[in-house]
N, C-alpha and C. Protein backbone atom coordinates (compact mmCIF):
# COMPACT_ATOMS: atom_id res chain seq x y z
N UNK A 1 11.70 -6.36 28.48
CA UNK A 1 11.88 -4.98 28.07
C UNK A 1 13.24 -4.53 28.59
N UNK A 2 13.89 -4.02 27.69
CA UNK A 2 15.35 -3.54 28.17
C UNK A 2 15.17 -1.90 28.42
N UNK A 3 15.73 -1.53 29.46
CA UNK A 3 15.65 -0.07 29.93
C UNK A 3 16.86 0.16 30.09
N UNK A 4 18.04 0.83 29.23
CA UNK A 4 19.17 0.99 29.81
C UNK A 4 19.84 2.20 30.76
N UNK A 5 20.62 1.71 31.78
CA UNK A 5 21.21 3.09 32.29
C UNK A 5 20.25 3.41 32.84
N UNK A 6 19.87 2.21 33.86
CA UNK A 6 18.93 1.93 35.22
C UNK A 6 19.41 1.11 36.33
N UNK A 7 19.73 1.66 37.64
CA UNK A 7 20.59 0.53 38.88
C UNK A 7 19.94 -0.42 38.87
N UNK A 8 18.11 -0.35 39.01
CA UNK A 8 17.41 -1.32 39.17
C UNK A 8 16.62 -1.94 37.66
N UNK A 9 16.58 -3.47 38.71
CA UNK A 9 15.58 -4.29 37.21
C UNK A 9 14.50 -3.63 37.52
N UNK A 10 14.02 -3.16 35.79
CA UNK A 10 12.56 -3.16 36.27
C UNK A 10 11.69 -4.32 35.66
N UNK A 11 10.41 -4.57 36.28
CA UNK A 11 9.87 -5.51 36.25
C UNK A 11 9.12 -5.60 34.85
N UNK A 12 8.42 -7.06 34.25
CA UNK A 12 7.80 -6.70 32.43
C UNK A 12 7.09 -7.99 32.37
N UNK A 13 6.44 -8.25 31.59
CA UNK A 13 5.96 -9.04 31.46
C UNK A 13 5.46 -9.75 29.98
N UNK A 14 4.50 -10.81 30.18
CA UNK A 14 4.54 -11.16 28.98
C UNK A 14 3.05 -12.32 28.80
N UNK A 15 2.83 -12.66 27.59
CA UNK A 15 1.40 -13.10 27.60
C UNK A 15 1.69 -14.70 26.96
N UNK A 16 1.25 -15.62 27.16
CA UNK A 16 1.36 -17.03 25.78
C UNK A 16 0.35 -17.67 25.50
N UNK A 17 0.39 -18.26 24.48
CA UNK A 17 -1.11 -18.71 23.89
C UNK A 17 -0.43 -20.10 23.45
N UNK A 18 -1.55 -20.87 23.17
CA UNK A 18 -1.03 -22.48 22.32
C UNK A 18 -1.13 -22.01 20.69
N UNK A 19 -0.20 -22.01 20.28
CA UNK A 19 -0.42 -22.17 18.54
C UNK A 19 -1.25 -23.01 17.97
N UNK A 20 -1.49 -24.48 18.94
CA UNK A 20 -2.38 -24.98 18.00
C UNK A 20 -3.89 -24.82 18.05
N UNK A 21 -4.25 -24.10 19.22
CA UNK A 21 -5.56 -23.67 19.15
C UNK A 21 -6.30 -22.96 18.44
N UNK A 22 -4.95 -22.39 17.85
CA UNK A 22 -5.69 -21.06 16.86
C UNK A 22 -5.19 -21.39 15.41
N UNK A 23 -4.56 -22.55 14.88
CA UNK A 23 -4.09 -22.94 13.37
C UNK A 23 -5.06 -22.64 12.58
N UNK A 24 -6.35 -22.83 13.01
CA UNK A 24 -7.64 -22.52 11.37
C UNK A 24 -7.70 -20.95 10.97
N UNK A 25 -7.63 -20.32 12.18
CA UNK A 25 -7.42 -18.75 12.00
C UNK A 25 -6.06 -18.40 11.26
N UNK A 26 -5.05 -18.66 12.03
CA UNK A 26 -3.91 -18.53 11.54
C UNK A 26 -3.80 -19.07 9.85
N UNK A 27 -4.09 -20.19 9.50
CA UNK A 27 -4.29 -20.80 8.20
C UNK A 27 -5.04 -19.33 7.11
N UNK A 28 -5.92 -19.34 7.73
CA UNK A 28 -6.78 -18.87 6.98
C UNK A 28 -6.65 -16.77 6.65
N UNK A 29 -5.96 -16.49 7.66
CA UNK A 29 -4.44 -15.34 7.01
C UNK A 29 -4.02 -15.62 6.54
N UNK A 30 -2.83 -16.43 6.40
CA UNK A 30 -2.06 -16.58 5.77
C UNK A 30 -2.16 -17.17 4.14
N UNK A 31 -3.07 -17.50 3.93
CA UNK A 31 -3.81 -18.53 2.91
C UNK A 31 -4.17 -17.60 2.05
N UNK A 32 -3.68 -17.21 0.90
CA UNK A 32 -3.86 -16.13 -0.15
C UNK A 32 -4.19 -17.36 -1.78
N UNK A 33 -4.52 -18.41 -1.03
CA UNK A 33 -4.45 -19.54 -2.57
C UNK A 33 -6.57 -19.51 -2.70
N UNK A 34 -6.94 -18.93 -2.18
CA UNK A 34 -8.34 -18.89 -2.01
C UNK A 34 -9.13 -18.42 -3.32
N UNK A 35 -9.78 -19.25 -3.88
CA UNK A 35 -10.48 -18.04 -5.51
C UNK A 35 -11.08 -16.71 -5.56
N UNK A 36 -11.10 -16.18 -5.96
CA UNK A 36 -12.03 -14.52 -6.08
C UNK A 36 -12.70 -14.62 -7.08
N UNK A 37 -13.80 -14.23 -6.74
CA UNK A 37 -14.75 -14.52 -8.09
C UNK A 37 -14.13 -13.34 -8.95
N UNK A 38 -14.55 -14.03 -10.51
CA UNK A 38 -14.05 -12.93 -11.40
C UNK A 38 -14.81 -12.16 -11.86
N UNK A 39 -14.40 -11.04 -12.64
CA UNK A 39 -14.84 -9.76 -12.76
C UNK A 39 -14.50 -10.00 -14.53
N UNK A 40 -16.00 -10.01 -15.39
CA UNK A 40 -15.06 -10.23 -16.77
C UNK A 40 -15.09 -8.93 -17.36
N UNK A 41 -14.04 -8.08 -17.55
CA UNK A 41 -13.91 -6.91 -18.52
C UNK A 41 -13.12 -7.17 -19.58
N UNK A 42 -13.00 -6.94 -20.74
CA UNK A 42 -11.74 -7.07 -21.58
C UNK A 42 -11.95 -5.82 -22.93
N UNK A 43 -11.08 -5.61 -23.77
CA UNK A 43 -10.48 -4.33 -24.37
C UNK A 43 -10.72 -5.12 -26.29
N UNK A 44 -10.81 -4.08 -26.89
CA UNK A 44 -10.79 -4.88 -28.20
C UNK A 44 -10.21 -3.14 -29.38
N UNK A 45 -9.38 -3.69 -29.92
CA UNK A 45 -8.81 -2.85 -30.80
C UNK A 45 -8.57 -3.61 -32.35
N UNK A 46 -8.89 -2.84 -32.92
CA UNK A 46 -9.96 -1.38 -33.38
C UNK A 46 -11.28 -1.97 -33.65
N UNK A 47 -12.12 -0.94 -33.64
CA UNK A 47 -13.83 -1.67 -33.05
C UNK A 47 -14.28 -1.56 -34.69
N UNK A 48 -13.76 -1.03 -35.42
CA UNK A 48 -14.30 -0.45 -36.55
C UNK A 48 -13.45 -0.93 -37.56
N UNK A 49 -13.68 -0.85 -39.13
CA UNK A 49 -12.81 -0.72 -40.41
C UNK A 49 -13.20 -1.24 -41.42
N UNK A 50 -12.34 -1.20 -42.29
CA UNK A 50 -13.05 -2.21 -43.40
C UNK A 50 -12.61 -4.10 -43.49
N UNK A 51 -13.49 -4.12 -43.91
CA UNK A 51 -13.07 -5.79 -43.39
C UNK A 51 -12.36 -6.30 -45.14
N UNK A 52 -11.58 -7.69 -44.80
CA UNK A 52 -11.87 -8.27 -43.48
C UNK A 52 -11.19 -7.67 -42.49
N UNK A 53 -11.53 -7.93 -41.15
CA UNK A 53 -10.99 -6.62 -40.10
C UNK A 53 -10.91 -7.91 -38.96
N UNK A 54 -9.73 -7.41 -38.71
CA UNK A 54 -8.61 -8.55 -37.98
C UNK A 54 -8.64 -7.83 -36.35
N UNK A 55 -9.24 -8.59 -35.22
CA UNK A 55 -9.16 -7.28 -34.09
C UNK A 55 -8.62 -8.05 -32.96
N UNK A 56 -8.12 -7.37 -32.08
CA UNK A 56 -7.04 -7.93 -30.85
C UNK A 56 -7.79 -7.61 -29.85
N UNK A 57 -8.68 -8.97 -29.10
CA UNK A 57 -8.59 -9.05 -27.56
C UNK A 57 -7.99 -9.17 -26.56
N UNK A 58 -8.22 -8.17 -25.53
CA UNK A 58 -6.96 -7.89 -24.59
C UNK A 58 -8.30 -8.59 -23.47
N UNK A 59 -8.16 -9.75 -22.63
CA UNK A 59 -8.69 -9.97 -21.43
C UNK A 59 -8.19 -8.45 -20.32
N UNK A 60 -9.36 -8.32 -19.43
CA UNK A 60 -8.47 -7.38 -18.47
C UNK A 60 -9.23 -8.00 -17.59
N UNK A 61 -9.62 -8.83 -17.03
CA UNK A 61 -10.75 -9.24 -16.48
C UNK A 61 -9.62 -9.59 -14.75
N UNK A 62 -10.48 -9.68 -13.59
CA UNK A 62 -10.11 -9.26 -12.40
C UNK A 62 -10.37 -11.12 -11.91
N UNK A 63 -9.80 -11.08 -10.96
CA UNK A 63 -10.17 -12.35 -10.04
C UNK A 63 -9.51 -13.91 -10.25
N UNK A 64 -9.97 -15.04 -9.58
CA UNK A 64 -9.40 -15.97 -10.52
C UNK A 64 -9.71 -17.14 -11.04
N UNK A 65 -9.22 -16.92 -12.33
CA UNK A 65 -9.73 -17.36 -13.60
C UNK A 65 -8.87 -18.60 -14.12
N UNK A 66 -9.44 -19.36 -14.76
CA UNK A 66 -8.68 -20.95 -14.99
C UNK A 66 -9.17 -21.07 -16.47
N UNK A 67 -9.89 -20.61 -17.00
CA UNK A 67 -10.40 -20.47 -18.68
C UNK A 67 -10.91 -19.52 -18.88
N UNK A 68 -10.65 -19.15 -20.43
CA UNK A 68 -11.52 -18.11 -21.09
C UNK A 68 -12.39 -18.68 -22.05
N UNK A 69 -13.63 -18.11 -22.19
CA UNK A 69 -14.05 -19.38 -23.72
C UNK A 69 -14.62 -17.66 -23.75
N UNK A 70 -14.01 -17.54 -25.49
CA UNK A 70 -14.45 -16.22 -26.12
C UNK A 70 -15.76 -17.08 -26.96
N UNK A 71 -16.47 -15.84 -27.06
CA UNK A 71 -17.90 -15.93 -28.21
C UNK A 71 -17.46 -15.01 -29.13
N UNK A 72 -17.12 -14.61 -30.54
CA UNK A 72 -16.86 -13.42 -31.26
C UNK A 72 -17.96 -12.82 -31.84
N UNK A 73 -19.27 -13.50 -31.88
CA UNK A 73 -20.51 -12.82 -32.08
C UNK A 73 -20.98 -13.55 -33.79
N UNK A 74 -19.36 -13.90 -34.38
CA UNK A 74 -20.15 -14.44 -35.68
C UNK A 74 -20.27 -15.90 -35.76
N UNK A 75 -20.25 -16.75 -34.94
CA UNK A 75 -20.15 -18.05 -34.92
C UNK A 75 -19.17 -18.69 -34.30
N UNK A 76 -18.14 -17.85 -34.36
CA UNK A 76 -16.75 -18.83 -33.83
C UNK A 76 -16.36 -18.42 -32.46
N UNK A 77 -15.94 -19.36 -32.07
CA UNK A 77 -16.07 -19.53 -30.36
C UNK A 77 -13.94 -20.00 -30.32
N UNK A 78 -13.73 -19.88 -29.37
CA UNK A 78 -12.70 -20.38 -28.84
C UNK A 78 -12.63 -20.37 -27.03
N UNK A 79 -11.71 -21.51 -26.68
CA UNK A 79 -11.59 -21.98 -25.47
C UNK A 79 -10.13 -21.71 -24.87
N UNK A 80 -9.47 -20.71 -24.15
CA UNK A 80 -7.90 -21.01 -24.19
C UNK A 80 -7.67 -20.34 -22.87
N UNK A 81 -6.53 -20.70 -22.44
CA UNK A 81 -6.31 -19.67 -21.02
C UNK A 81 -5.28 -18.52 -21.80
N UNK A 82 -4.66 -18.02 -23.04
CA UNK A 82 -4.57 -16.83 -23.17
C UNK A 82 -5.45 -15.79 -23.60
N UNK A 83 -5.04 -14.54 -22.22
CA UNK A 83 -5.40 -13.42 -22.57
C UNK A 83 -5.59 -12.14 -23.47
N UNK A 84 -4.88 -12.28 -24.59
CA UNK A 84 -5.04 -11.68 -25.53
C UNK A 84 -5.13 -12.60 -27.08
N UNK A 85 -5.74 -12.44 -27.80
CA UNK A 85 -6.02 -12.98 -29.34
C UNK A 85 -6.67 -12.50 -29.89
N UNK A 86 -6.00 -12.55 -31.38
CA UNK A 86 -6.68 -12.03 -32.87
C UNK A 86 -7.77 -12.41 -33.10
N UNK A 87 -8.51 -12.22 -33.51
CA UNK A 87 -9.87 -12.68 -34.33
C UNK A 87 -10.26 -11.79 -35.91
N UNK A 88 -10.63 -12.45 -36.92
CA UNK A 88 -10.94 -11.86 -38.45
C UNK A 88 -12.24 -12.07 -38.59
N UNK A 89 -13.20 -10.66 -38.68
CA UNK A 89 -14.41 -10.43 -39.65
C UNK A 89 -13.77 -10.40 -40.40
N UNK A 90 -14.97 -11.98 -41.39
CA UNK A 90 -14.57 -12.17 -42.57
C UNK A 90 -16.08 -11.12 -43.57
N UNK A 91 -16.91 -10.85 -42.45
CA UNK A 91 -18.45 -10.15 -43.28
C UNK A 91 -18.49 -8.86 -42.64
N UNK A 92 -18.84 -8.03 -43.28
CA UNK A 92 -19.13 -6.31 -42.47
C UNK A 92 -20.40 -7.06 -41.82
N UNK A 93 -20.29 -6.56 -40.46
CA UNK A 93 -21.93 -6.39 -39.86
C UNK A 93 -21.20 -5.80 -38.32
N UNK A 94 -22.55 -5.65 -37.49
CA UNK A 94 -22.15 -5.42 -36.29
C UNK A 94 -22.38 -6.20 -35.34
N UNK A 95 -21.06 -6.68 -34.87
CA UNK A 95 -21.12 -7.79 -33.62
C UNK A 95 -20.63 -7.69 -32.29
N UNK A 96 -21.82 -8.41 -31.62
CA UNK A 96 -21.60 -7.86 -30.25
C UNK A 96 -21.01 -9.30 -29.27
């Protein structure tokens, strides 16, 4: 500890530890590569129209994620790691 514009030292001190005793703790701060479970939300524009009706999924989904496999409700499925894609009702109905 520096005290300036003092005749005398004053006295200070100080504490030490082994670094390697504590690496799993330490690791495990520092370590932000860990998964989070995900959270699936995602956005779809426009929900409605006349078909065929062409609609844009926006993933918004939280956590982390290494695939998406969409269901579109009429049969067709896809597998991809992008977050947003088109999809076409080719039949009026309502799909969930």
């Amino acid at each position: 500890m520096f005290i300036p514009n003092i005749a005398q030292d004053q006295p200070s001190g100080f504490y030490s530890t082994r670094v390697s005793s504590h690496v799993a703790w330490i690791n495990s701060v520092i370590s932000s590569n860990s998964p989070v479970a995900p959270a699936a939300s995602f956005n779809a524009t426009p929900t409605s129209g006349l078909w065929p009706l062409t609609v844009t999924f926006t993933d918004t989904s939280t956590g982390t994620l290494t695939n998406r496999f969409w269901s579109f409700g009429d049969g067709a499925t896809i597998n991809t790691l992008s977050n947003i894609l088109a999809h076409t009702y080719t039949v009026p109905n309502t799909y969930t």
